[in-house]
PDB file of N, CA and C in Angstrom:
ATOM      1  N   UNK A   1       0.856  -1.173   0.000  1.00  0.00           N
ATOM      2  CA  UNK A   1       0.000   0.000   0.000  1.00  0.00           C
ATOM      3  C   UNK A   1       0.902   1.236   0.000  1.00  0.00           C
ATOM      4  N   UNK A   2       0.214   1.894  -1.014  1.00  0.00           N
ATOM      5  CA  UNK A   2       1.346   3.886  -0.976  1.00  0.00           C
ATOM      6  C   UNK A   2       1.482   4.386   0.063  1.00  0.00           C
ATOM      7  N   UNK A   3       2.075   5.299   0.552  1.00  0.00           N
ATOM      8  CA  UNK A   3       1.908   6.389   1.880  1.00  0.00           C
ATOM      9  C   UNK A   3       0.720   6.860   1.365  1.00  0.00           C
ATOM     10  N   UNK A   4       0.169   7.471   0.349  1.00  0.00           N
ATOM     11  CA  UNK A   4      -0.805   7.968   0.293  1.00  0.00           C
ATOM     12  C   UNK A   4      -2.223   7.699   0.574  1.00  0.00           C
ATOM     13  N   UNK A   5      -2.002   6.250   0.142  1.00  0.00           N
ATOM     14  CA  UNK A   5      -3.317   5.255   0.113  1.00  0.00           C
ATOM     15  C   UNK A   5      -3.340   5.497   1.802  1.00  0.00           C
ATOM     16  N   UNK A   6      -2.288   4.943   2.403  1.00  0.00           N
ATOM     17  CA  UNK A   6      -2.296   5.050   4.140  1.00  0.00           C
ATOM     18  C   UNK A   6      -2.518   5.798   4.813  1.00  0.00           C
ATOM     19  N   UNK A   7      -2.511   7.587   4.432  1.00  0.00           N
ATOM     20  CA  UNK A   7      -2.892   8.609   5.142  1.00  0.00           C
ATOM     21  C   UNK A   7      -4.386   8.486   4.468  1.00  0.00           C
ATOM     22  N   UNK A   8      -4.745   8.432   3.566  1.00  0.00           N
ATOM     23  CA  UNK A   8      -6.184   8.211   3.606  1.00  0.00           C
ATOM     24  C   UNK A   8      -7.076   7.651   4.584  1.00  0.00           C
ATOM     25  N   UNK A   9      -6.499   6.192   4.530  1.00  0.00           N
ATOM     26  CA  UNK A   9      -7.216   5.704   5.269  1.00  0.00           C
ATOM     27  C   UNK A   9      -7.337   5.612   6.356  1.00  0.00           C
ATOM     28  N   UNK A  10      -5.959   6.594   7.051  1.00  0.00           N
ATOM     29  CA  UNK A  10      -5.591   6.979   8.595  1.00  0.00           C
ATOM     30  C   UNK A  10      -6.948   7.922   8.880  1.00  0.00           C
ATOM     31  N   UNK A  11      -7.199   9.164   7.605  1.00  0.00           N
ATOM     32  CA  UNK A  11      -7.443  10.210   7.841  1.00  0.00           C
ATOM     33  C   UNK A  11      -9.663   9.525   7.442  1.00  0.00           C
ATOM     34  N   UNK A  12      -9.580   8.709   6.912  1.00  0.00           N
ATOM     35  CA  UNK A  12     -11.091   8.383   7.185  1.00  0.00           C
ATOM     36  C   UNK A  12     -11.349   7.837   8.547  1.00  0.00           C
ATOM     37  N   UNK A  13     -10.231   6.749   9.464  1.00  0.00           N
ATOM     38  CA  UNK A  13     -10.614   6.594  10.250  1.00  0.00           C
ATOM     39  C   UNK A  13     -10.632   7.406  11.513  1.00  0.00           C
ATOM     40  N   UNK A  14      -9.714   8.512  11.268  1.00  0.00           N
ATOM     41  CA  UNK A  14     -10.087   9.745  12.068  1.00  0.00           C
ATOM     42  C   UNK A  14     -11.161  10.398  12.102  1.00  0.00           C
ATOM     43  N   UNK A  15     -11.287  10.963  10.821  1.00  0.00           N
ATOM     44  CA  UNK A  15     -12.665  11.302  11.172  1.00  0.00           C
ATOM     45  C   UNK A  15     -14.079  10.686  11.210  1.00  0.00           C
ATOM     46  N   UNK A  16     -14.217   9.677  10.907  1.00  0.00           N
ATOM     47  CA  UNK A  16     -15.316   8.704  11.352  1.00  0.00           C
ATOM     48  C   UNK A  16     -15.015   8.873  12.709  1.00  0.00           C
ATOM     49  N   UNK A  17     -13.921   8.915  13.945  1.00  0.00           N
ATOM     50  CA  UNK A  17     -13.730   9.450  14.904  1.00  0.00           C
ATOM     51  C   UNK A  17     -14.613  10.707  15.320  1.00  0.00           C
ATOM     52  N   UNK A  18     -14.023  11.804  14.984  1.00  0.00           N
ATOM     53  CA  UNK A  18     -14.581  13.138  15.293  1.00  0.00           C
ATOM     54  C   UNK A  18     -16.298  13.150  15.280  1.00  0.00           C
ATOM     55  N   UNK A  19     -17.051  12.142  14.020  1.00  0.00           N
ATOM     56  CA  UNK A  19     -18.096  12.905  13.979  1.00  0.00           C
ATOM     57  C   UNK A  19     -18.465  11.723  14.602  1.00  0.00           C
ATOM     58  N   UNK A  20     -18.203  10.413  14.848  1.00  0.00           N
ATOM     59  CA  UNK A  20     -18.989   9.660  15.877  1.00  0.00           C
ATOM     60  C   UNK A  20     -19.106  10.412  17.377  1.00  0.00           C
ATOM     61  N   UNK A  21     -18.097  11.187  17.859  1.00  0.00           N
ATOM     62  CA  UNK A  21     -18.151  11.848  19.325  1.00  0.00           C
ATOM     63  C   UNK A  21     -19.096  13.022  19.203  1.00  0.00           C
ATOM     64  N   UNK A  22     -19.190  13.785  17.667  1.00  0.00           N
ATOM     65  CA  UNK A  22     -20.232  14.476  17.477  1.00  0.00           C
ATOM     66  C   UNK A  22     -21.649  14.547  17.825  1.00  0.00           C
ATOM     67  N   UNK A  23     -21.721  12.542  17.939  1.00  0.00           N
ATOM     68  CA  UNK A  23     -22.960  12.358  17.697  1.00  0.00           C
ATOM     69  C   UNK A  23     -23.774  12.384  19.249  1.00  0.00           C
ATOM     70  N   UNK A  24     -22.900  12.060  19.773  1.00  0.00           N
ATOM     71  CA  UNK A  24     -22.879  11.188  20.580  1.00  0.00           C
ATOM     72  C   UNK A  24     -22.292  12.179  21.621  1.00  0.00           C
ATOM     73  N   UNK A  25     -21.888  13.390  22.071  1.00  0.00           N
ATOM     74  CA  UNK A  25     -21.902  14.513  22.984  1.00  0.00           C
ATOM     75  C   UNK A  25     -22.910  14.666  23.524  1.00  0.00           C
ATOM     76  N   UNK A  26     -24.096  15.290  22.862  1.00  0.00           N
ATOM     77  CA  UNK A  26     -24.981  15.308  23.856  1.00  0.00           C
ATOM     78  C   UNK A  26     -25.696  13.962  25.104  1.00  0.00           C
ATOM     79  N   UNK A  27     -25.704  12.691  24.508  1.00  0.00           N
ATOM     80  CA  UNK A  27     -25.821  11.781  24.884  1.00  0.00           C
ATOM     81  C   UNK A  27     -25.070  11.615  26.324  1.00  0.00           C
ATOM     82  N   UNK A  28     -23.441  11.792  26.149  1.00  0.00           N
ATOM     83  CA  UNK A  28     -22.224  11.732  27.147  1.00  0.00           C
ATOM     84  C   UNK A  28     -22.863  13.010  28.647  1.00  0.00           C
ATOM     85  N   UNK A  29     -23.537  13.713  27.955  1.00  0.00           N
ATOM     86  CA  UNK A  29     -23.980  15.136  29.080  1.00  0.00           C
ATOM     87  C   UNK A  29     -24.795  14.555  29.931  1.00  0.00           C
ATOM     88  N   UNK A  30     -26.003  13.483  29.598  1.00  0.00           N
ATOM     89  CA  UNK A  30     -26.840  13.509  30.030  1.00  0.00           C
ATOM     90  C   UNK A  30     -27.255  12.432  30.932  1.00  0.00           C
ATOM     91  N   UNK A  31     -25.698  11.399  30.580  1.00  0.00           N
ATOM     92  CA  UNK A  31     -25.758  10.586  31.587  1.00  0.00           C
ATOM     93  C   UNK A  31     -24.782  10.320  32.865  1.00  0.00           C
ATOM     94  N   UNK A  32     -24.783   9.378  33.744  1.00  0.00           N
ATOM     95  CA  UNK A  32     -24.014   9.929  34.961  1.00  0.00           C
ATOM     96  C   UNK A  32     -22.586  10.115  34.560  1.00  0.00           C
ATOM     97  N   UNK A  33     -22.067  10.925  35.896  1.00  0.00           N
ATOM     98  CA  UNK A  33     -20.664  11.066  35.484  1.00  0.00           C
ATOM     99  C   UNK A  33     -19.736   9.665  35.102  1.00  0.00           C
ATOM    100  N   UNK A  34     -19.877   8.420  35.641  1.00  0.00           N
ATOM    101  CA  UNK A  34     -19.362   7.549  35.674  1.00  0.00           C
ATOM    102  C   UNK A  34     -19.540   7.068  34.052  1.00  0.00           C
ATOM    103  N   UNK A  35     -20.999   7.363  33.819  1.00  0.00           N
ATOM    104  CA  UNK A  35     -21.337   7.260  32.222  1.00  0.00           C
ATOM    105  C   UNK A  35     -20.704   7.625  31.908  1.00  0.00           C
ATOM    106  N   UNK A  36     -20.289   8.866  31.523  1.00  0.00           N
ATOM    107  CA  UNK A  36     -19.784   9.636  30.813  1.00  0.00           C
ATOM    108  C   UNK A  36     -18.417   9.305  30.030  1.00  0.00           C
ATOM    109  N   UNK A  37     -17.557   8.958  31.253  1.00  0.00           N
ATOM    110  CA  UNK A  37     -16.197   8.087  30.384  1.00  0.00           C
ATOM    111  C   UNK A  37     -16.857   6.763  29.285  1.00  0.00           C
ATOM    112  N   UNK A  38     -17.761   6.078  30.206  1.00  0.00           N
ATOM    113  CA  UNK A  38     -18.219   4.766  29.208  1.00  0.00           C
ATOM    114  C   UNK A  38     -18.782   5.218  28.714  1.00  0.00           C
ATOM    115  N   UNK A  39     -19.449   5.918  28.005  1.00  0.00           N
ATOM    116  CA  UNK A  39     -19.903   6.444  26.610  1.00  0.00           C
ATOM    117  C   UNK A  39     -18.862   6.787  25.752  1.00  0.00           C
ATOM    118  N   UNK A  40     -18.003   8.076  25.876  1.00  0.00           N
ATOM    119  CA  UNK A  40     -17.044   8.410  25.411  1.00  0.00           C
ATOM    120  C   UNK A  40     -15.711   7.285  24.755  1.00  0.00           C
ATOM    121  N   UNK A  41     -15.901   6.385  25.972  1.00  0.00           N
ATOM    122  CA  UNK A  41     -14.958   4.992  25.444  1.00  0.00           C
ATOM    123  C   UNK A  41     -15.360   4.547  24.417  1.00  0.00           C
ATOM    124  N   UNK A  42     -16.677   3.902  24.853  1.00  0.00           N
ATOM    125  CA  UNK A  42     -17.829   3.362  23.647  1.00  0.00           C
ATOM    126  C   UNK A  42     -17.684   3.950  22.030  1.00  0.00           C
ATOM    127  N   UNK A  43     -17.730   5.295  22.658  1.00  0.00           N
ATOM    128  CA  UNK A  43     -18.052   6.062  20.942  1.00  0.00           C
ATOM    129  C   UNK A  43     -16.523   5.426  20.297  1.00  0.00           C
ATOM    130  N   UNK A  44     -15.855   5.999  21.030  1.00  0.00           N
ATOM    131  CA  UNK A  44     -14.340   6.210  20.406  1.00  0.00           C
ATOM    132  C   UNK A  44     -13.933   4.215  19.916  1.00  0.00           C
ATOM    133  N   UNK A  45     -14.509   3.392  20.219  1.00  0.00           N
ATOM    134  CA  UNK A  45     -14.354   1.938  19.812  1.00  0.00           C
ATOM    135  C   UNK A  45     -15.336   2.064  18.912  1.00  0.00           C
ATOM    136  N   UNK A  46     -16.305   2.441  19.153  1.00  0.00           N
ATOM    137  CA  UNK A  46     -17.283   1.800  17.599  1.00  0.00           C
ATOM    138  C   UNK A  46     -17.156   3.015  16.398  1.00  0.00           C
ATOM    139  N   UNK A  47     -16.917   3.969  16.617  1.00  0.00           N
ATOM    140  CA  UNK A  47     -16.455   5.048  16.011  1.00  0.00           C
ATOM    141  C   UNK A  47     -14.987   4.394  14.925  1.00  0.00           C
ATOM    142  N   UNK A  48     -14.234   3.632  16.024  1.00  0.00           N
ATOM    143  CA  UNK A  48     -13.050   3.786  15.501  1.00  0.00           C
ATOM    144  C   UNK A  48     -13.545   2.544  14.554  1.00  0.00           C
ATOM    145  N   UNK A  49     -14.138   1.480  14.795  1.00  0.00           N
ATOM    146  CA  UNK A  49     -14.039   0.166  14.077  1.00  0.00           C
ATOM    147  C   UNK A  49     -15.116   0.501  12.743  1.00  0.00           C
ATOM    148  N   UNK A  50     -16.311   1.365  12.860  1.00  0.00           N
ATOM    149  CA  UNK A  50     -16.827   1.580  11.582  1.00  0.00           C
ATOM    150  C   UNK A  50     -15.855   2.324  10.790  1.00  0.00           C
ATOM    151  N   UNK A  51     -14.825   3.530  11.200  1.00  0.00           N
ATOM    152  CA  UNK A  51     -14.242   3.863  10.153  1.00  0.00           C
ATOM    153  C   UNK A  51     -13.050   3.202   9.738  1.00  0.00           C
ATOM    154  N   UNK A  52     -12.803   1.839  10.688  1.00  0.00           N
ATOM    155  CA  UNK A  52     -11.418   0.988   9.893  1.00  0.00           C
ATOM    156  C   UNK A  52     -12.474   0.270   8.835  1.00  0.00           C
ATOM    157  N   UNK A  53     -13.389  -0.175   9.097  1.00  0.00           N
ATOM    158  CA  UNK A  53     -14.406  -0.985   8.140  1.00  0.00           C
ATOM    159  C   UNK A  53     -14.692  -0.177   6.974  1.00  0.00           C
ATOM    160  N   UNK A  54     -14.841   1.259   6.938  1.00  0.00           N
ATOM    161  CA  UNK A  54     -15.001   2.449   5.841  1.00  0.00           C
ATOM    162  C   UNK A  54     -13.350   2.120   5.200  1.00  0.00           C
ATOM    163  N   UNK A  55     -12.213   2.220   6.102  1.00  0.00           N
ATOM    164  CA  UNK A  55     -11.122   2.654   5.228  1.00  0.00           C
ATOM    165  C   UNK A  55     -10.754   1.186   4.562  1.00  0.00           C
ATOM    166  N   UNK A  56     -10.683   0.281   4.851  1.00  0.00           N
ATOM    167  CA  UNK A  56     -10.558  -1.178   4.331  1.00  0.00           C
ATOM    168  C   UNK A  56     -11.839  -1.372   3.101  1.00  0.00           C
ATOM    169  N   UNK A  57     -13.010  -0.679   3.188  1.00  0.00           N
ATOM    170  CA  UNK A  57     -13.919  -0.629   2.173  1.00  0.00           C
ATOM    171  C   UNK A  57     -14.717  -1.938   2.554  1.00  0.00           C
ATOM    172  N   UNK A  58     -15.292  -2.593   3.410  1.00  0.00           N
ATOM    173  CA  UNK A  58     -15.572  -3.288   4.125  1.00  0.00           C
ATOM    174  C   UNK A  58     -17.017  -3.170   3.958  1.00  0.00           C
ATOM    175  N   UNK A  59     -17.667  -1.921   4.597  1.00  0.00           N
ATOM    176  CA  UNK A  59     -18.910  -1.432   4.377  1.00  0.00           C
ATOM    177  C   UNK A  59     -18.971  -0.325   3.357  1.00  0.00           C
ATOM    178  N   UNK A  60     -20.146   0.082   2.510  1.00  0.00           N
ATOM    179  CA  UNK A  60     -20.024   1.376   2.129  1.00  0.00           C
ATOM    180  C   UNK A  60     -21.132   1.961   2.887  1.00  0.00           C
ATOM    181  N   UNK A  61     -19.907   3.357   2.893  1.00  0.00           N
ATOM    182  CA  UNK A  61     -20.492   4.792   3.949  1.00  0.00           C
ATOM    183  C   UNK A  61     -19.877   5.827   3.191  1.00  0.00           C
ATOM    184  N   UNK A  62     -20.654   6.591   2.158  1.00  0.00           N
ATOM    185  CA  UNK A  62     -20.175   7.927   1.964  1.00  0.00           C
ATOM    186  C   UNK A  62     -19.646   8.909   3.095  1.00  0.00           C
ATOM    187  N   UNK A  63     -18.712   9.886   3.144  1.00  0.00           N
ATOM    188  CA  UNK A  63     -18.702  10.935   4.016  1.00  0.00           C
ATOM    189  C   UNK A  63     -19.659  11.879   4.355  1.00  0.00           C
ATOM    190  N   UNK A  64     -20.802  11.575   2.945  1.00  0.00           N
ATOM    191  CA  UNK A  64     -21.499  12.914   3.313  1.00  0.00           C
ATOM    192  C   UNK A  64     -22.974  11.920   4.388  1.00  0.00           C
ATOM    193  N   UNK A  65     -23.277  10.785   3.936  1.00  0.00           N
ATOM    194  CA  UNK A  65     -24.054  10.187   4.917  1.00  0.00           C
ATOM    195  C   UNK A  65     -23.862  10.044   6.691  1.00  0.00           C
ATOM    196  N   UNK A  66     -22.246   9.942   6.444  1.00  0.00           N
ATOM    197  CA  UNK A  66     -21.673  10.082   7.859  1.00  0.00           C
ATOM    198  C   UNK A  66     -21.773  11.424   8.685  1.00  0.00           C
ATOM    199  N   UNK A  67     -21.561  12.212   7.815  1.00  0.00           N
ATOM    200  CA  UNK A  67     -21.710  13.915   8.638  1.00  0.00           C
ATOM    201  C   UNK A  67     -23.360  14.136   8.110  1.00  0.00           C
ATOM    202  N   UNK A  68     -24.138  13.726   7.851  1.00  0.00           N
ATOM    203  CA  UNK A  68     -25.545  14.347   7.678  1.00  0.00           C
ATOM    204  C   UNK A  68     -25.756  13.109   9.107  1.00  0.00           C
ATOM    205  N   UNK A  69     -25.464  12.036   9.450  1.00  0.00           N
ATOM    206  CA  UNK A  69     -25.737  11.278  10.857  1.00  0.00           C
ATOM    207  C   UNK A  69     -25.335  12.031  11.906  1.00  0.00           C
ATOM    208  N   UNK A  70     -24.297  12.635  11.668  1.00  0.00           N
ATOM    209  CA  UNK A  70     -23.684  13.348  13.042  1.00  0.00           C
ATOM    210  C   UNK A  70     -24.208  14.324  13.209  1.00  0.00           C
ATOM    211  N   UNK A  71     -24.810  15.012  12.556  1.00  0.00           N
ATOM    212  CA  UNK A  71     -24.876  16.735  12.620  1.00  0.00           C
ATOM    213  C   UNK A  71     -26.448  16.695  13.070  1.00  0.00           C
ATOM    214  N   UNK A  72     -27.022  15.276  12.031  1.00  0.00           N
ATOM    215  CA  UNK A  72     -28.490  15.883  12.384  1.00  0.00           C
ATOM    216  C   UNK A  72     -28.822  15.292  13.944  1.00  0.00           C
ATOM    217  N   UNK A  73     -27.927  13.950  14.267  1.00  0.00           N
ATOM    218  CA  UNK A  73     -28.045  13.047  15.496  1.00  0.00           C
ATOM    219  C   UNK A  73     -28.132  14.470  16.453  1.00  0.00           C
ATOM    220  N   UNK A  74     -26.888  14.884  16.592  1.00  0.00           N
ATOM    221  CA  UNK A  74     -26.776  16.061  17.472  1.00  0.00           C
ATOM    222  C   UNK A  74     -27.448  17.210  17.477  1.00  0.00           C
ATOM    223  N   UNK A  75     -27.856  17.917  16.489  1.00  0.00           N
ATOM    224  CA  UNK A  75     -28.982  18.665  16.888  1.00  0.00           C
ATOM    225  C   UNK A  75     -30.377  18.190  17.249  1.00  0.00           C
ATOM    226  N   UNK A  76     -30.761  17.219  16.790  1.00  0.00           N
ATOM    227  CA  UNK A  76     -32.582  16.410  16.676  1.00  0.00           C
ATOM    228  C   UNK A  76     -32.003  16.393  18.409  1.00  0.00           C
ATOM    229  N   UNK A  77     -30.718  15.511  18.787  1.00  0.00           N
ATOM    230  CA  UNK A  77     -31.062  15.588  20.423  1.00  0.00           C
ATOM    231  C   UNK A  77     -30.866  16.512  21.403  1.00  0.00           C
ATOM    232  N   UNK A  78     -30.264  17.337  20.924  1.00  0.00           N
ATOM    233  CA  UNK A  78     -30.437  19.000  21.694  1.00  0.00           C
ATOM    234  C   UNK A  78     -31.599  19.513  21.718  1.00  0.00           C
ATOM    235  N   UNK A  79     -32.480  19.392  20.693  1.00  0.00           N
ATOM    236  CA  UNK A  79     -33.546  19.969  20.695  1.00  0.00           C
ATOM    237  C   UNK A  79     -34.595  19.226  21.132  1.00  0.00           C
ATOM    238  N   UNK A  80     -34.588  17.645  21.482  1.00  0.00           N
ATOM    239  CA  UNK A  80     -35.216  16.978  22.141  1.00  0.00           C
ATOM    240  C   UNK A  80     -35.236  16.824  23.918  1.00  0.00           C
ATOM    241  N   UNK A  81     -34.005  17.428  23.953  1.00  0.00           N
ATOM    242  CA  UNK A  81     -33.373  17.485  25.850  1.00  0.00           C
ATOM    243  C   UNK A  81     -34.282  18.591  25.880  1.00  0.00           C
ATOM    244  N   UNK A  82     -34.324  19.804  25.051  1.00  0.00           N
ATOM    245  CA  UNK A  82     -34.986  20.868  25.354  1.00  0.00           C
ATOM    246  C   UNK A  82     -36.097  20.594  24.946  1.00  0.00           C
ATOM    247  N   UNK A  83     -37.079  20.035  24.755  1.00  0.00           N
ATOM    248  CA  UNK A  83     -38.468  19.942  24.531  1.00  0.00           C
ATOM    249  C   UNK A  83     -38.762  19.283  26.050  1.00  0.00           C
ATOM    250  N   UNK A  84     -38.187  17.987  26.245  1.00  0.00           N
ATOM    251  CA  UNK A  84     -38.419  17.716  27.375  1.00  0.00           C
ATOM    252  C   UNK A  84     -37.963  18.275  28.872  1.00  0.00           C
ATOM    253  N   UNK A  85     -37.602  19.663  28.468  1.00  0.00           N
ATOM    254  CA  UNK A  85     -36.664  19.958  30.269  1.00  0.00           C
ATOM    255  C   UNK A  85     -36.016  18.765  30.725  1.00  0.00           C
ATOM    256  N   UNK A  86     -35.204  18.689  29.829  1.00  0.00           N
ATOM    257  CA  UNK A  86     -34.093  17.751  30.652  1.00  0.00           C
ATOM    258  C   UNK A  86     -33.139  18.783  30.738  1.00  0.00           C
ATOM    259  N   UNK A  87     -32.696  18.861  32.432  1.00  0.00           N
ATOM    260  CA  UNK A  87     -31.486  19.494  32.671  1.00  0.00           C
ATOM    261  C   UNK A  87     -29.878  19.015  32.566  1.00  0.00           C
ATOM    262  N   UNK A  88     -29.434  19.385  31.409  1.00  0.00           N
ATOM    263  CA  UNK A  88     -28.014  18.621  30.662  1.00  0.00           C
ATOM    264  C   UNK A  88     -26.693  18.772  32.055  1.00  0.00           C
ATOM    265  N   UNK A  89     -27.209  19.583  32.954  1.00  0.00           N
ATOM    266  CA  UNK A  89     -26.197  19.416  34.067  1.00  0.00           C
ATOM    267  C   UNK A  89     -26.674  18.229  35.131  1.00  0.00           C
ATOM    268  N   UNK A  90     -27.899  17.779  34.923  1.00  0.00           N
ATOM    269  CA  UNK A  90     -27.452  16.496  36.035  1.00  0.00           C
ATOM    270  C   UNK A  90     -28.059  15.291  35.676  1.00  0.00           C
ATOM    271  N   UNK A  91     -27.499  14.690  35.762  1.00  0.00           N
ATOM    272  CA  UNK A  91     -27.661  13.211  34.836  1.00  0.00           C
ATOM    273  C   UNK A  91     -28.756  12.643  34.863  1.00  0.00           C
ATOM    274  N   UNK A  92     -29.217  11.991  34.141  1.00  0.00           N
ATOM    275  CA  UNK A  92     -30.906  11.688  33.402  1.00  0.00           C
ATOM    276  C   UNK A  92     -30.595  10.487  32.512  1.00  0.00           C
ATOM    277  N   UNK A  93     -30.053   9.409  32.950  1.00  0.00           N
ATOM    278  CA  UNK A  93     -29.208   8.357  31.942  1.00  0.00           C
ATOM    279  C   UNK A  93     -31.195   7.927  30.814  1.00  0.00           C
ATOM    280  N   UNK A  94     -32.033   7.948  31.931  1.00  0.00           N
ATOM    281  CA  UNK A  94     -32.948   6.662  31.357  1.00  0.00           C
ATOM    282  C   UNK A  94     -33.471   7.942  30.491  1.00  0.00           C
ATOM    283  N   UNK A  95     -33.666   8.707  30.669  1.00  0.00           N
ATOM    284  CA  UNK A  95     -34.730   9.750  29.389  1.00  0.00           C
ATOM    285  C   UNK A  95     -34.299  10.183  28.352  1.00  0.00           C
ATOM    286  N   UNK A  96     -32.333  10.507  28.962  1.00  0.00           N
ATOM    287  CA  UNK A  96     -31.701  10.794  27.943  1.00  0.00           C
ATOM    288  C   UNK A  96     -31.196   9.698  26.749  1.00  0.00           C
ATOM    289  N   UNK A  97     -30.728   8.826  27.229  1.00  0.00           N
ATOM    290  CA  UNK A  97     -30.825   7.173  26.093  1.00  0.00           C
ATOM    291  C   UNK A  97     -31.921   7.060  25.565  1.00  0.00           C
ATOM    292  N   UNK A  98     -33.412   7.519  25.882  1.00  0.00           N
ATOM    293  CA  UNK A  98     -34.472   6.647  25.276  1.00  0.00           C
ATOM    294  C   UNK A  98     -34.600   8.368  24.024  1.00  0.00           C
ATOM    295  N   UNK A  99     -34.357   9.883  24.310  1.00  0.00           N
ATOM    296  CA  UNK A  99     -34.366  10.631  23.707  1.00  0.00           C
ATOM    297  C   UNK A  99     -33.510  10.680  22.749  1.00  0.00           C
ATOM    298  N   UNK A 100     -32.059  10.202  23.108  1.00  0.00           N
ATOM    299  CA  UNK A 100     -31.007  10.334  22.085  1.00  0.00           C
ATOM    300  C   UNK A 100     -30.962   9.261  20.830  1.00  0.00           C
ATOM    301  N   UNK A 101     -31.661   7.430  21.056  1.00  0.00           N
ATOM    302  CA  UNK A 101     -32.284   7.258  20.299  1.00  0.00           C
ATOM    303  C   UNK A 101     -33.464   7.388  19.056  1.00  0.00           C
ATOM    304  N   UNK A 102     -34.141   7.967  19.724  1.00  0.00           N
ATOM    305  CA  UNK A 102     -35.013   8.488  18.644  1.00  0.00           C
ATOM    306  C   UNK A 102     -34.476  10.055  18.020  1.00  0.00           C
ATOM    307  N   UNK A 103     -33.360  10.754  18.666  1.00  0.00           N
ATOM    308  CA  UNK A 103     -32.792  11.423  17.656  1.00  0.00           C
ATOM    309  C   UNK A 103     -31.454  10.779  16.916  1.00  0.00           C
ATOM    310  N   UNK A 104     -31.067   9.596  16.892  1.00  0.00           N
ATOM    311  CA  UNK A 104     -29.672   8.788  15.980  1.00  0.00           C
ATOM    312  C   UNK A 104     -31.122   8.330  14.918  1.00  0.00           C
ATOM    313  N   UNK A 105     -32.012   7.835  15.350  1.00  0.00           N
ATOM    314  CA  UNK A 105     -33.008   7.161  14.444  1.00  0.00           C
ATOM    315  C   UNK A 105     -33.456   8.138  13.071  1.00  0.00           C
ATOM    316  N   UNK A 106     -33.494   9.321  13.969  1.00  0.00           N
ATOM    317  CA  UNK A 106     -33.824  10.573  12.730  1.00  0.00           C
ATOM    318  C   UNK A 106     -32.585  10.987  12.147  1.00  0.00           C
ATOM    319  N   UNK A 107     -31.320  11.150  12.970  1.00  0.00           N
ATOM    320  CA  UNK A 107     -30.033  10.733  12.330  1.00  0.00           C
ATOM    321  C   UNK A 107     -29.949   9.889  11.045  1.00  0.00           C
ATOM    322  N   UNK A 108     -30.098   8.832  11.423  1.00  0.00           N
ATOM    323  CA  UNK A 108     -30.017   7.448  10.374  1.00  0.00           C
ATOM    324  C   UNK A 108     -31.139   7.571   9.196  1.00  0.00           C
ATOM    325  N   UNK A 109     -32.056   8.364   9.374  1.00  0.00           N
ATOM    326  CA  UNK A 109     -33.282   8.710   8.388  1.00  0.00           C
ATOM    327  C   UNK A 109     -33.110   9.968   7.638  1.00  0.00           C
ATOM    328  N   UNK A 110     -31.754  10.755   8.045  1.00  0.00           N
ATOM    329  CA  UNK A 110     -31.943  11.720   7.401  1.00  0.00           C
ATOM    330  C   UNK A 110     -30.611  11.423   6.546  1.00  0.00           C
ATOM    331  N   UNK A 111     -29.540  10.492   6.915  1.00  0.00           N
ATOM    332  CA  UNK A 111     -28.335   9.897   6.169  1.00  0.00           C
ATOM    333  C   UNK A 111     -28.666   9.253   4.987  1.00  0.00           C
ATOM    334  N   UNK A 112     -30.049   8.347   4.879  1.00  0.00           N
ATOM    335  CA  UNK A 112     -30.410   7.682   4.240  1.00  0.00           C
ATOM    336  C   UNK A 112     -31.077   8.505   3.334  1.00  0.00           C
ATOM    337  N   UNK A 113     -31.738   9.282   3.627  1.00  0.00           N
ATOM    338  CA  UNK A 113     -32.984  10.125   2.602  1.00  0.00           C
ATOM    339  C   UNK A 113     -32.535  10.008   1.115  1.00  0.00           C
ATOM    340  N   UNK A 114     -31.460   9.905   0.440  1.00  0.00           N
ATOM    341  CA  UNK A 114     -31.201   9.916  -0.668  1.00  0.00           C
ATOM    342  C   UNK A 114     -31.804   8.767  -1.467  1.00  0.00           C
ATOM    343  N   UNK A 115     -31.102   7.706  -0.777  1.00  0.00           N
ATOM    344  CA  UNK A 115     -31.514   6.408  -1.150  1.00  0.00           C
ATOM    345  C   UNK A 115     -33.204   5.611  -1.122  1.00  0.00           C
ATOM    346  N   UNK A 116     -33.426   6.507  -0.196  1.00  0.00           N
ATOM    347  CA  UNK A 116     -35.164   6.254   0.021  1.00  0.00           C
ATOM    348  C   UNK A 116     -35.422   6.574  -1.394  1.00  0.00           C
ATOM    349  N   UNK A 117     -35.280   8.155  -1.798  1.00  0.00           N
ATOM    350  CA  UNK A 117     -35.717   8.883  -3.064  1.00  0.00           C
ATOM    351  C   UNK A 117     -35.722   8.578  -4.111  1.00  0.00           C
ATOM    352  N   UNK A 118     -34.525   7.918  -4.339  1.00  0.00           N
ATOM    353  CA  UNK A 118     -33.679   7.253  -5.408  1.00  0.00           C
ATOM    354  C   UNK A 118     -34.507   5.587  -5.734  1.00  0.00           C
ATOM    355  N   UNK A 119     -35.055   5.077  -4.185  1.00  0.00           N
ATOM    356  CA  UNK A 119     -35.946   3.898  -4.629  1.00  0.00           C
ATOM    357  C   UNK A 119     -37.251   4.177  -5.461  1.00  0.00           C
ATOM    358  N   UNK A 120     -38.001   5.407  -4.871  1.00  0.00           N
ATOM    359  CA  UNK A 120     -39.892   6.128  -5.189  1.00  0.00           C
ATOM    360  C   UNK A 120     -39.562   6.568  -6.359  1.00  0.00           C
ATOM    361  N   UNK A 121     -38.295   6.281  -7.102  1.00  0.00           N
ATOM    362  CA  UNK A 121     -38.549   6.979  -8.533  1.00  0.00           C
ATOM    363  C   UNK A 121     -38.279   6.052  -9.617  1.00  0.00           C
TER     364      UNK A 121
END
């Protein structure tokens, strides 16, 4: 393999890094402190193993499906902590997991939207 080919695939599995912790911040706020490292661990292992699986070509994951998961994961659940008064300073593990799911779900629905479109036509 080139150096080049290798910083590639250094530099996909980095950032499949960055925007998995993206996703997954608000989540880390809302549960106990002790959570908080095990989430953060969590992300940073499954984070890291979907983007060795992206850089090996293993699965396909565009970049732009990956950052439309992260961006929308993280706002849909900011704005879901705040619908429900959940206070992001003291930990709320059970409302915040069952909220931050159904915002990765709208995450994962809004990554996909292309392909939905691309089937209805």
């Amino acid at each position: 393999m080139a150096l080049p080919d290798t910083f590639e695939r250094a530099g996909i599995v980095l950032g499949t890094l960055l925007l998995g912790i993206i996703a997954t911040s608000p989540l880390a706020s809302v549960t106990t402190n002790f959570g908080t490292g095990v989430v953060f661990t969590g992300t940073l292992v499954v984070a890291g193993g979907v983007g060795w699986l992206v850089a090996t070509d293993r699965i396909r994951l565009s970049y732009t499906r990956t950052w439309r998961f992260a961006i929308v994961t993280m706002l849909a659940s900011l704005a879901l902590y705040e619908l429900a008064n959940l206070d992001m300073r003291e930990p709320q593990p059970v409302e915040g997991v069952a909220l931050w799911l159904v915002a990765a779900a709208l995450g994962a629905l809004a990554a996909g939207y292309d392909r939905v479109l691309a089937r209805l036509r």
